[in-house]
C-alpha atoms as a PDB file:
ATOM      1  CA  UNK A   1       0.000   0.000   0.000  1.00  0.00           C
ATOM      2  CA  UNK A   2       1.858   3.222  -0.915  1.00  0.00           C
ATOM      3  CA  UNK A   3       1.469   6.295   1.299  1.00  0.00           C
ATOM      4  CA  UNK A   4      -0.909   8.389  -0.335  1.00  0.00           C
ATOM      5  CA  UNK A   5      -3.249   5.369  -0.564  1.00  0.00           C
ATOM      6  CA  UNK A   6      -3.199   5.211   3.369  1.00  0.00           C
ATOM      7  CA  UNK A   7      -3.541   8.828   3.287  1.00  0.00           C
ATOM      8  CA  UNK A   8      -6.645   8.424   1.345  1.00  0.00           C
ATOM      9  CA  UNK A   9      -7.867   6.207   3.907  1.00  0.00           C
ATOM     10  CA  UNK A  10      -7.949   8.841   6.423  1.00  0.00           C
ATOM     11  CA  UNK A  11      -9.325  11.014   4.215  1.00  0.00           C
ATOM     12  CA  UNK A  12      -5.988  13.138   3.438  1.00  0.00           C
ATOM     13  CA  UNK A  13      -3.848  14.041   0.909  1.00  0.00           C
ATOM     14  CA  UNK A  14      -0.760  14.973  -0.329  1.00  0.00           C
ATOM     15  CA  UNK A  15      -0.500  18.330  -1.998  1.00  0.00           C
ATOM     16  CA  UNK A  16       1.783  17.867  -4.349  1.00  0.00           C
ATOM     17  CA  UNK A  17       2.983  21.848  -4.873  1.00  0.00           C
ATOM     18  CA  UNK A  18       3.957  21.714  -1.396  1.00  0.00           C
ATOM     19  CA  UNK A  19       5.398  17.917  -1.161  1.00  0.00           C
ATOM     20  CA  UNK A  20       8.892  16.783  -1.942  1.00  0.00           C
ATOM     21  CA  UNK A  21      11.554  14.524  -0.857  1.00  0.00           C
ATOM     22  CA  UNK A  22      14.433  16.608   0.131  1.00  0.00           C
ATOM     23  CA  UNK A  23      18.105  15.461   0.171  1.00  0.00           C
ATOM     24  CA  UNK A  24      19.521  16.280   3.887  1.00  0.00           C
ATOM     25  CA  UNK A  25      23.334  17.236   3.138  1.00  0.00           C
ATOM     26  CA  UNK A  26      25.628  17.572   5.599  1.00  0.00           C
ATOM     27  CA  UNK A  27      29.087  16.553   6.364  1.00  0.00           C
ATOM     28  CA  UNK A  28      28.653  12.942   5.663  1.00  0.00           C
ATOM     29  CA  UNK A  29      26.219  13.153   2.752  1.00  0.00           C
ATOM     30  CA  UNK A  30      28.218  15.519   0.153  1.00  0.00           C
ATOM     31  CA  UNK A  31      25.855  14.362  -2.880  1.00  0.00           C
ATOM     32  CA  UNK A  32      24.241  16.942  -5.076  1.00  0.00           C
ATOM     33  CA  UNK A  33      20.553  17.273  -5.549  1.00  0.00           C
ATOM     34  CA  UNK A  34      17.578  19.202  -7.055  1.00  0.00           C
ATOM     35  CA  UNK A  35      16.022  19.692  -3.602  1.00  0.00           C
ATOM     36  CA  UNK A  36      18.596  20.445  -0.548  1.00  0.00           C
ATOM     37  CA  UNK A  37      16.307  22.751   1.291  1.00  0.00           C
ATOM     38  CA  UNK A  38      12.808  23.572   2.844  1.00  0.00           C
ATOM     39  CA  UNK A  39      10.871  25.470   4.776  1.00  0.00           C
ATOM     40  CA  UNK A  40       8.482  24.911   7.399  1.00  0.00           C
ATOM     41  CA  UNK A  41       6.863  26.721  10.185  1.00  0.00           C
ATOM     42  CA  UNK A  42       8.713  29.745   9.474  1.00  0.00           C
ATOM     43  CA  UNK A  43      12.035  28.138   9.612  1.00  0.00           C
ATOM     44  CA  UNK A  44      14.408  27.081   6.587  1.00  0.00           C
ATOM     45  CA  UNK A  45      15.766  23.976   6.830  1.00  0.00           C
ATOM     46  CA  UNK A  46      19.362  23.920   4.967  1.00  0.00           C
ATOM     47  CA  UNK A  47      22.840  22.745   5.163  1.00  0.00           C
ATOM     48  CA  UNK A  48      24.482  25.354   7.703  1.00  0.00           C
ATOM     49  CA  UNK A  49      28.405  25.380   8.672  1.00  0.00           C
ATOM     50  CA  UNK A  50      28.048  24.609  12.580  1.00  0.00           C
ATOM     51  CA  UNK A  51      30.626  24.033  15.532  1.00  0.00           C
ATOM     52  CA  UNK A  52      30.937  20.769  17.104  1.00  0.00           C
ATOM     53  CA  UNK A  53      31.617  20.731  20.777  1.00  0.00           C
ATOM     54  CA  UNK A  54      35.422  20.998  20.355  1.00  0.00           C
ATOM     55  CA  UNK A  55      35.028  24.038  18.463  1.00  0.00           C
ATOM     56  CA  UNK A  56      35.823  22.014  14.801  1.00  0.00           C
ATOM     57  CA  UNK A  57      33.523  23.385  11.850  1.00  0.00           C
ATOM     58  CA  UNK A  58      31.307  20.990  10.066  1.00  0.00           C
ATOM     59  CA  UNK A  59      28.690  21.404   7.259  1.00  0.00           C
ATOM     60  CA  UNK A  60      24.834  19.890   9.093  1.00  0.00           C
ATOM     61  CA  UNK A  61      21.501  20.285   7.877  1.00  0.00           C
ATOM     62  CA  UNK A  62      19.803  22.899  10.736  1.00  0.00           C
ATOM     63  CA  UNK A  63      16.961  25.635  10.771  1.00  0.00           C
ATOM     64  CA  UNK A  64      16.977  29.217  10.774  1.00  0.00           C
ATOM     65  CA  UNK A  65      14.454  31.519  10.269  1.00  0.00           C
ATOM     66  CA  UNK A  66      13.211  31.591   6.656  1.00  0.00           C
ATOM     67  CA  UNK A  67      13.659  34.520   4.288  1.00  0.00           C
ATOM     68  CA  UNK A  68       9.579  35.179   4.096  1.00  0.00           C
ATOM     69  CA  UNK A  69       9.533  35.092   7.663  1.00  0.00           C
ATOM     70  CA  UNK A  70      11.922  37.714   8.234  1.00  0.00           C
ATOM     71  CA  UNK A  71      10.798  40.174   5.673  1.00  0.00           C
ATOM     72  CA  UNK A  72       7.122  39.946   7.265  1.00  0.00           C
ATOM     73  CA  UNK A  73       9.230  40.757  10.909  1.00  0.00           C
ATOM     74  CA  UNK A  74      10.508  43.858   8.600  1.00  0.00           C
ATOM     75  CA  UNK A  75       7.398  44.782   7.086  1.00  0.00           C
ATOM     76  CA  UNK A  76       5.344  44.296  10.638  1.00  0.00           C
ATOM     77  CA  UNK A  77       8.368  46.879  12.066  1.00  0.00           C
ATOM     78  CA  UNK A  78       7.522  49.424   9.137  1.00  0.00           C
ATOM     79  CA  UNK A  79       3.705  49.033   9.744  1.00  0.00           C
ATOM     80  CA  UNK A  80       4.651  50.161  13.419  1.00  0.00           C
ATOM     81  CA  UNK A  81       5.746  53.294  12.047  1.00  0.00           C
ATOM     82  CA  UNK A  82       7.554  54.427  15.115  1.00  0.00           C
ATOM     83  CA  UNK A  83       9.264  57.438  14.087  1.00  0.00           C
ATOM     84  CA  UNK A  84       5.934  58.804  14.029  1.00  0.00           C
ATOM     85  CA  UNK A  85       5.195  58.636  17.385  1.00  0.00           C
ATOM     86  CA  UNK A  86       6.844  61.804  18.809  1.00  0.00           C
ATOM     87  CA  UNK A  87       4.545  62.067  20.992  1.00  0.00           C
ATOM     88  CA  UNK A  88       5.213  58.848  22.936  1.00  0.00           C
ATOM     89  CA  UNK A  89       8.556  58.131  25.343  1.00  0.00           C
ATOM     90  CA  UNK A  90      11.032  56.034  24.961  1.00  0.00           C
ATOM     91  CA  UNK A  91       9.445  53.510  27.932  1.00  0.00           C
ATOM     92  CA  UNK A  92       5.968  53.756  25.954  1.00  0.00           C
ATOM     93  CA  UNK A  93       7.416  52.318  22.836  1.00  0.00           C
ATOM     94  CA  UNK A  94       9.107  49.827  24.679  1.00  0.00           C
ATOM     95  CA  UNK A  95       5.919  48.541  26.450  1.00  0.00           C
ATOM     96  CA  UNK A  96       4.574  48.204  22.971  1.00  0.00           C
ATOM     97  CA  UNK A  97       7.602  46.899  21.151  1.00  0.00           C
ATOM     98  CA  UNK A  98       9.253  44.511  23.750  1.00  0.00           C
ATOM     99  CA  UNK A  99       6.685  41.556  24.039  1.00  0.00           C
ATOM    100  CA  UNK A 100       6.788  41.200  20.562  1.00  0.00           C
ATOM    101  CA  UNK A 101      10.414  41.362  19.903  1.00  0.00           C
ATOM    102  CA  UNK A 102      10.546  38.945  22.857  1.00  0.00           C
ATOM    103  CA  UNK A 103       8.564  36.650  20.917  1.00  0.00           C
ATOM    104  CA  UNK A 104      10.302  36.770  17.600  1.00  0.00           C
ATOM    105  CA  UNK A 105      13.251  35.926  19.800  1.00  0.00           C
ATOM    106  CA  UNK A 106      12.449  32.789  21.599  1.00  0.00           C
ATOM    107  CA  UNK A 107      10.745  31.598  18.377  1.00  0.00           C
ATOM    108  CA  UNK A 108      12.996  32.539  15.734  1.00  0.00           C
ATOM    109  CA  UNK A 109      16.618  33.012  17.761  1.00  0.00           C
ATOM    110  CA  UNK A 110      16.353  29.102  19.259  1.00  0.00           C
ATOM    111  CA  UNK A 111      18.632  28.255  16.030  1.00  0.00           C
ATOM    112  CA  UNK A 112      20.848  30.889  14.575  1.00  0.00           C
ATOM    113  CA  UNK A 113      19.888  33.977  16.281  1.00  0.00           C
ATOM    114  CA  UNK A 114      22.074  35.952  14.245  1.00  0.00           C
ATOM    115  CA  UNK A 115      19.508  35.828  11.288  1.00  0.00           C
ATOM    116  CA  UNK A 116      17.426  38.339  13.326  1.00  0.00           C
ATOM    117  CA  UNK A 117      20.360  41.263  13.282  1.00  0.00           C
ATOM    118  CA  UNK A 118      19.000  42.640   9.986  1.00  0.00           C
ATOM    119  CA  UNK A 119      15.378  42.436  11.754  1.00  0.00           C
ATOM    120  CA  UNK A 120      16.644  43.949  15.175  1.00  0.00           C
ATOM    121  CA  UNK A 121      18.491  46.725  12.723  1.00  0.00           C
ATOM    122  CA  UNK A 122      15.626  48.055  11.370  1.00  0.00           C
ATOM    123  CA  UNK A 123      14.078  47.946  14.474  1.00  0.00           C
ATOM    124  CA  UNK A 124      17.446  50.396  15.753  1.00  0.00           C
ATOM    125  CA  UNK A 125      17.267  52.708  12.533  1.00  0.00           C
ATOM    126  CA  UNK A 126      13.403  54.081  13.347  1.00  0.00           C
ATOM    127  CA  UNK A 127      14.048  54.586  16.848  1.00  0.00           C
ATOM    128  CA  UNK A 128      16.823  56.883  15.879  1.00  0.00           C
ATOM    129  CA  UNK A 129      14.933  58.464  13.565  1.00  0.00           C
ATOM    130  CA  UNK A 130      12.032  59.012  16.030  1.00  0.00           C
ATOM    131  CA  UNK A 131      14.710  59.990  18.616  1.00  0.00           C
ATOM    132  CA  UNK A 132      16.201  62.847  16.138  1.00  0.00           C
ATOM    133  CA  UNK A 133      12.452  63.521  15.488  1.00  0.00           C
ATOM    134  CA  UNK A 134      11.140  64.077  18.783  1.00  0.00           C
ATOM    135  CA  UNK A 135      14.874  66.144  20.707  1.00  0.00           C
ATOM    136  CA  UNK A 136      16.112  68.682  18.286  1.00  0.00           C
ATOM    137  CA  UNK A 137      19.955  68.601  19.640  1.00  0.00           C
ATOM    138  CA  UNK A 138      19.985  64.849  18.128  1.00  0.00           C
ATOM    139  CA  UNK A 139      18.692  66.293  14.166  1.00  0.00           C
ATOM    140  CA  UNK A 140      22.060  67.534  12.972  1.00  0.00           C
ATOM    141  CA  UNK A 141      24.293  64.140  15.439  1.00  0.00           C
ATOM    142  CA  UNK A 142      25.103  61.586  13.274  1.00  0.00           C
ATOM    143  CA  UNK A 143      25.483  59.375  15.832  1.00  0.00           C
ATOM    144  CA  UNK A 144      22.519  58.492  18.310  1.00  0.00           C
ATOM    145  CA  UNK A 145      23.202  57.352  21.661  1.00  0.00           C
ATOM    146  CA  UNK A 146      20.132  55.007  22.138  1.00  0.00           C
ATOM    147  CA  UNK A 147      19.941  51.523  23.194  1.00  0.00           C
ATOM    148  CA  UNK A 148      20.782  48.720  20.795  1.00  0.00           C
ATOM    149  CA  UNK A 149      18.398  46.113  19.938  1.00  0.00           C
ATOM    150  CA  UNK A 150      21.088  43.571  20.951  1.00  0.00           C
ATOM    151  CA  UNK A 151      20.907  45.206  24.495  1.00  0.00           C
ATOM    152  CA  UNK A 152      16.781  45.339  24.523  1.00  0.00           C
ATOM    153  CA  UNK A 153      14.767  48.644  24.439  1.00  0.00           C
ATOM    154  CA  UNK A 154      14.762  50.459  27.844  1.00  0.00           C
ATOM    155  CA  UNK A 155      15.865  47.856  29.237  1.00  0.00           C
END
């Protein structure tokens, strides 16, 4: 009985846009194939350079988060728009931001946080905009002297 034939027997079935058998490569399976990569659940599943425990560098198949779940994280931070909230102080914005960034972190960060600096960056550049919009002595600095997003927000 071949799998989608059970699957039919619960009343399932494959869909075969979003079905394939992928090829896990990693440091003992150097083959080539047309599918070396997937994602699932926000996360992209690919062969990654990784440290064993005595600090030796080996190729394993791990997760990250996926490309189209880190440009929604961007394009949820622009929908925020907060350089436009002048109005608001720096502990405001932080009760609004934190949870959320807190979230992305223990979701996303578990494997490979480092995929989240471009995220956290954008995160950085419109709180220095807002800062340099809301004190006029930080318009004309060039460099702001606010929290990183590495560091958390008001921390």
């Amino acid at each position: 009985m071949s799998s989608s034939d059970w699957l039919a027997e619960l009343g399932l079935e494959l869909n075969p846009d979003k079905t394939a058998i992928v090829y896990c490569k990693d440091a003992n399976r150097k083959g080539s194939y047309e599918h070396e990569q997937f994602d699932f659940l926000g996360y992209r599943f690919r062969p990654r350079l990784a440290k064993n425990r005595r600090g030796q560098f080996f190729v394993g198949f791990a997760p990250a988060i996926s490309d189209t779940a880190a440009k929604e994280i961007r394009h949820q931070i622009k929908r925020w728009r907060l350089h436009l909230h002048s109005d608001m102080e720096l502990e405001e914005l932080a009760t609004f931001v934190n949870p959320i960034v807190r979230g992305w972190i223990n979701y996303y960060g578990r494997f490979y946080p480092s995929r989240l600096v471009q995220s956290g960056r954008q995160i950085d550049e419109y709180l220095i905009r807002w800062a340099r919009q809301k004190y006029k002595r930080l318009r004309t600095n060039t460099r702001c002297p606010l929290i990183t997003y590495a560091h958390g927000i008001a921390s």
